[in-house]
Protein backbone atom coordinates (compact mmCIF):
# COMPACT_ATOMS: atom_id res chain seq x y z
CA UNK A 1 -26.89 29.35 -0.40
CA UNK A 2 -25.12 26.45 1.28
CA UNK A 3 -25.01 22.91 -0.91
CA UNK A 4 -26.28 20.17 1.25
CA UNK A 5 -23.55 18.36 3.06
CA UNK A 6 -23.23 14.55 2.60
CA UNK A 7 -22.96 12.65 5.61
CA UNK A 8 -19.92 12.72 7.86
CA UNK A 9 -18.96 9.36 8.49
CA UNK A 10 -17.80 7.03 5.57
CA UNK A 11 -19.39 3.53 5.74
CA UNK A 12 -17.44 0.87 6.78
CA UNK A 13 -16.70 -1.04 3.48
CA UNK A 14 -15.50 2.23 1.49
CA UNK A 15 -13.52 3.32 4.52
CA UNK A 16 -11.62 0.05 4.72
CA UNK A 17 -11.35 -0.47 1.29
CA UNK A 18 -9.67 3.13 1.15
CA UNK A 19 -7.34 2.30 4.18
CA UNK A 20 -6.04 -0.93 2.14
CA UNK A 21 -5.58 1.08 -0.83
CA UNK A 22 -3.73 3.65 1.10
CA UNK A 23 -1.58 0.80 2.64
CA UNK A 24 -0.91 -0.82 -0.91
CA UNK A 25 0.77 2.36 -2.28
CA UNK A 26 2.42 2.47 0.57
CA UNK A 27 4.66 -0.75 0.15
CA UNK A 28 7.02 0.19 -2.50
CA UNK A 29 8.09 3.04 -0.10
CA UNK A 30 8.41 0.70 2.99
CA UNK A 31 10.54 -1.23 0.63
CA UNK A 32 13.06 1.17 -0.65
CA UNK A 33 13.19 2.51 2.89
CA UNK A 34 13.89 -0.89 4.14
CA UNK A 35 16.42 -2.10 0.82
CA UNK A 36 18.48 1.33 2.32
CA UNK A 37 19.13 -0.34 5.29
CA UNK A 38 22.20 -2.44 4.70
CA UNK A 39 23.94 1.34 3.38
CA UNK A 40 23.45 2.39 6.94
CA UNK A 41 25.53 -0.82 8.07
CA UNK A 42 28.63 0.98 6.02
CA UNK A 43 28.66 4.09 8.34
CA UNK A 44 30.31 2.06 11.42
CA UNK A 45 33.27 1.17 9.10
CA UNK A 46 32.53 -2.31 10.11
CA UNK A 47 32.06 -3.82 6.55
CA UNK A 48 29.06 -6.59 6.38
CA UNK A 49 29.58 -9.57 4.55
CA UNK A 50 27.81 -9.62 0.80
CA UNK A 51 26.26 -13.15 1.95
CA UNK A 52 24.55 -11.39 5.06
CA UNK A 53 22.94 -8.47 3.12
CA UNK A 54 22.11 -10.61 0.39
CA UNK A 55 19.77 -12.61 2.39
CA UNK A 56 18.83 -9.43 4.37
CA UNK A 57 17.08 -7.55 0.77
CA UNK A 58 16.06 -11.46 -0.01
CA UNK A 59 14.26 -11.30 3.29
CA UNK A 60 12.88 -8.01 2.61
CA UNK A 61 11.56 -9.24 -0.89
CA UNK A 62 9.65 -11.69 0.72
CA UNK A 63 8.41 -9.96 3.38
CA UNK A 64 6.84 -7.26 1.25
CA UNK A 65 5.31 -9.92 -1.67
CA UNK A 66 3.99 -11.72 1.36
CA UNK A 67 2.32 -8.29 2.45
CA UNK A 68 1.01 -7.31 -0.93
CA UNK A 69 -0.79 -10.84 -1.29
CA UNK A 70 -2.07 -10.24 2.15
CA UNK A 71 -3.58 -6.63 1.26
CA UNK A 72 -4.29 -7.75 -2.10
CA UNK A 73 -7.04 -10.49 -0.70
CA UNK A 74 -9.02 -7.25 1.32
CA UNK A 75 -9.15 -5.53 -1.94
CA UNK A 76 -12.46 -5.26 -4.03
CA UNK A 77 -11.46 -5.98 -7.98
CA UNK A 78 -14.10 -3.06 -8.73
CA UNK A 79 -14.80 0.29 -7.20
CA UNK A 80 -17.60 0.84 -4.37
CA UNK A 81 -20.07 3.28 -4.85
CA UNK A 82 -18.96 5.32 -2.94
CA UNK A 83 -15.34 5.76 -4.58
CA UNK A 84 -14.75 8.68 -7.21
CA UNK A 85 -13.75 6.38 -9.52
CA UNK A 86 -16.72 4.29 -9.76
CA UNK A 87 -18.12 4.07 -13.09
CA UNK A 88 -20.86 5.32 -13.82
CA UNK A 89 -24.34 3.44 -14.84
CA UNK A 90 -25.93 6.25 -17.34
CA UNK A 91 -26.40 5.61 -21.19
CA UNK A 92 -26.31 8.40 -23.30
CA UNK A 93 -28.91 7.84 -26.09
């Protein structure tokens, strides 16, 4: 016997909700992809000056702390219902 399926499309506020979760564990990986950069600038035996790639990972820092207070204003402090980490409302007496 089949289970009944749920339905197929998420609602709007869980979907979104996931989609900024999804992009706020994405940052720290855009950011060590990004803080590789100035290595890459090495491989042309040209060498770049330590006051250029200083501000370069400075401007990354900034850029991704700006981005994570961005995504962190679209995210709900508790879980929707329909999350699998919502808690749950039953009392065991």
């Amino acid at each position: 016997m089949r289970r009944p399926r749920g339905p197929i499309f998420l609602e709007r506020r869980s979907y979104r909700q996931r989609r900024l979760r999804d992009a706020a564990r994405f940052l720290p990986i855009l950011g060590a992809g990004l803080w590789m950069v100035p290595l890459l600038f090495a491989l042309d035996g040209v060498s770049s000056s330590t006051s250029s790639v200083m501000l370069y990972v400075f401007g990354v820092w900034v850029l991704l702390a700006g981005l994570s207070a961005l995504l962190s204003l679209g995210l709900d402090p508790q879980p929707g219902p329909g999350d699998e980490s919502a808690p749950s409302d039953e009392r065991a007496d």
